[in-house]
Protein backbone atom coordinates (compact mmCIF):
# COMPACT_ATOMS: atom_id res chain seq x y z
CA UNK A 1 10.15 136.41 14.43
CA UNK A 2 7.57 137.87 11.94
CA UNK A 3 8.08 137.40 8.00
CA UNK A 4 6.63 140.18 5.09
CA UNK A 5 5.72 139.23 2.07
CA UNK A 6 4.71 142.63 -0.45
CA UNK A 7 2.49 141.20 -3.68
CA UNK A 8 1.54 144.01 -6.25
CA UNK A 9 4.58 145.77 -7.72
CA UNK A 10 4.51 145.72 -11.55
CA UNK A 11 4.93 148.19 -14.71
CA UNK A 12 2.19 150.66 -14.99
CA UNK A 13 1.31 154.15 -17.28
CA UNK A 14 1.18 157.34 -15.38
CA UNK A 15 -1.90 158.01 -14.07
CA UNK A 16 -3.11 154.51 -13.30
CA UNK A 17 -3.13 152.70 -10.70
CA UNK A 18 -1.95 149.89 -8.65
CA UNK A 19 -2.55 148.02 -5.27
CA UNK A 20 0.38 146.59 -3.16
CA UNK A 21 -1.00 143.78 -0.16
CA UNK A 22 1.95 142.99 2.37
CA UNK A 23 1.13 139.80 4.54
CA UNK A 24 2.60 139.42 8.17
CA UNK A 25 3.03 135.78 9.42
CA UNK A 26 4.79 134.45 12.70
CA UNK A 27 4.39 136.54 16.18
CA UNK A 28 2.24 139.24 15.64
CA UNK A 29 0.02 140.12 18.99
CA UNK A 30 -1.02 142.97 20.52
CA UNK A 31 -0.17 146.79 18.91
CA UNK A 32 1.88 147.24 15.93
CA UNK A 33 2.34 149.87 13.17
CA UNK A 34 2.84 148.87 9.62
CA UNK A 35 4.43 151.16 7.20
CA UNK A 36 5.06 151.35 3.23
CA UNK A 37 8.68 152.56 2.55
CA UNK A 38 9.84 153.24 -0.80
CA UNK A 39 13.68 153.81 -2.51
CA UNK A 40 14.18 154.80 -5.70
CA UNK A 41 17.87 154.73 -7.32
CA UNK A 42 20.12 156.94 -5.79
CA UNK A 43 17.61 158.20 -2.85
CA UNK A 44 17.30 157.32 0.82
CA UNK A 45 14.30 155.01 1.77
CA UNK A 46 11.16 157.29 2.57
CA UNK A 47 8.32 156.74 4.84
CA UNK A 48 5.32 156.66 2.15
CA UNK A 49 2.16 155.76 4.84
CA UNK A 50 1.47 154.06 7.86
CA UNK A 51 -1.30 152.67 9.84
CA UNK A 52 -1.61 151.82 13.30
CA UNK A 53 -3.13 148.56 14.56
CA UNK A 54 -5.91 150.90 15.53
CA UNK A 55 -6.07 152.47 12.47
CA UNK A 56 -4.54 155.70 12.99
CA UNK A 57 -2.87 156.60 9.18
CA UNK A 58 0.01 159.00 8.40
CA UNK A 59 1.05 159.57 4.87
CA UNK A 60 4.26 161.64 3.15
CA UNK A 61 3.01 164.58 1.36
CA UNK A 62 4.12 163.65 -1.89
CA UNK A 63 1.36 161.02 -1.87
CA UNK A 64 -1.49 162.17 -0.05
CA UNK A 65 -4.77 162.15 -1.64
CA UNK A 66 -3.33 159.89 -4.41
CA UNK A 67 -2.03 156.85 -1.98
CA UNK A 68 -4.63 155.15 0.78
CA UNK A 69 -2.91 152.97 3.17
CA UNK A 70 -5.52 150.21 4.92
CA UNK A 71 -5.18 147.04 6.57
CA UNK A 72 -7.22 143.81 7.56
CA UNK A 73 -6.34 142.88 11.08
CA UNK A 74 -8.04 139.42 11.00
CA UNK A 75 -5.20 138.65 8.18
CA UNK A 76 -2.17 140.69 9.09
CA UNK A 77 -1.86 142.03 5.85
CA UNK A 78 -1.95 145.73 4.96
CA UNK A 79 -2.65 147.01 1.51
CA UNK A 80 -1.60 150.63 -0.82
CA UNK A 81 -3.69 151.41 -2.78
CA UNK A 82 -1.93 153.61 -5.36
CA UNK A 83 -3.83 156.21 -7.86
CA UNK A 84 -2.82 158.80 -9.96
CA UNK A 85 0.88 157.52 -10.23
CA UNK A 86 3.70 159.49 -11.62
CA UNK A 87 7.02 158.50 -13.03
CA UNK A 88 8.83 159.90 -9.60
CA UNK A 89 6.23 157.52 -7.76
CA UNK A 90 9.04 154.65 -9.60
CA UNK A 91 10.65 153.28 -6.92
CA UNK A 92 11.28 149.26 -5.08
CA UNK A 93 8.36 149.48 -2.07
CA UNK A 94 9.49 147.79 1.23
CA UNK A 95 6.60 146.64 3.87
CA UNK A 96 7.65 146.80 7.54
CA UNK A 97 6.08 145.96 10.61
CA UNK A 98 7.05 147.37 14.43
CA UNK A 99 5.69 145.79 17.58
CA UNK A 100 6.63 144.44 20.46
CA UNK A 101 8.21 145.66 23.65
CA UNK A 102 10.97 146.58 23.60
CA UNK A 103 10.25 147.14 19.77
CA UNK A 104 11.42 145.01 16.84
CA UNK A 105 11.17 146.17 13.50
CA UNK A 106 11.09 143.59 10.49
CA UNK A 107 11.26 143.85 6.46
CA UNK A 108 9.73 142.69 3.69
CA UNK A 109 11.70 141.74 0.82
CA UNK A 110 10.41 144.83 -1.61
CA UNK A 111 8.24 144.95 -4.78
CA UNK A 112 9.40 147.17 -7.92
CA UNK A 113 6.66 149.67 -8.72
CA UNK A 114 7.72 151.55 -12.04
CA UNK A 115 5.45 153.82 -13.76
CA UNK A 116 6.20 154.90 -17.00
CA UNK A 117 4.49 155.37 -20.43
């Protein structure tokens, strides 16, 4: 079993900024992919980044070159670092985590980003 725990969310102006840290605890070995998903009112969930155990990154259009996904290894915990942010960037921002064979995917319990002036 592995637990999420997202840190960060908050109110912010757009154009600033904001950093989101997700912390994995429990059985976490060998390769895994962590992801930032995001749902605003009304919309499906959306696959905002990812990163790779090994680092590889993939990020939704909408945010590239605004949004850098990174993680520390040595603490399970991936961050998202947010720039530039826009009122449609206003959304609740789930962590997940997939590993294991045959693969289990896990939650966090979601962090309220809302950017408005």
């Amino acid at each position: 079993q592995v637990q999420l725990v997202e840190s960060g969310g908050g109110l912010v102006q757009p154009g600033g900024s904001l950093r989101l840290s997700c912390a994995a605890s429990g059985s976490i070995g060998g390769r895994n992919v962590m992801g930032w998903y995001r749902q605003a009112p009304e919309k499906e969930r959306e696959l905002v980044a990812s990163i790779s155990s090994d680092g590889n990154t993939h990020y939704v259009d909408s945010v590239k070159g605004r949004f850098t996904i990174s993680r520390d290894n040595a603490k399970s915990t991936t961050y998202l670092q947010m720039n530039s942010l826009k009122p449609e960037d206003t959304a609740v921002y789930y962590c997940n985590i997939v590993l294991g064979n045959p693969l289990s995917l896990f939650w966090g319990q979601g962090t309220q980003v809302t950017v408005s002036s």
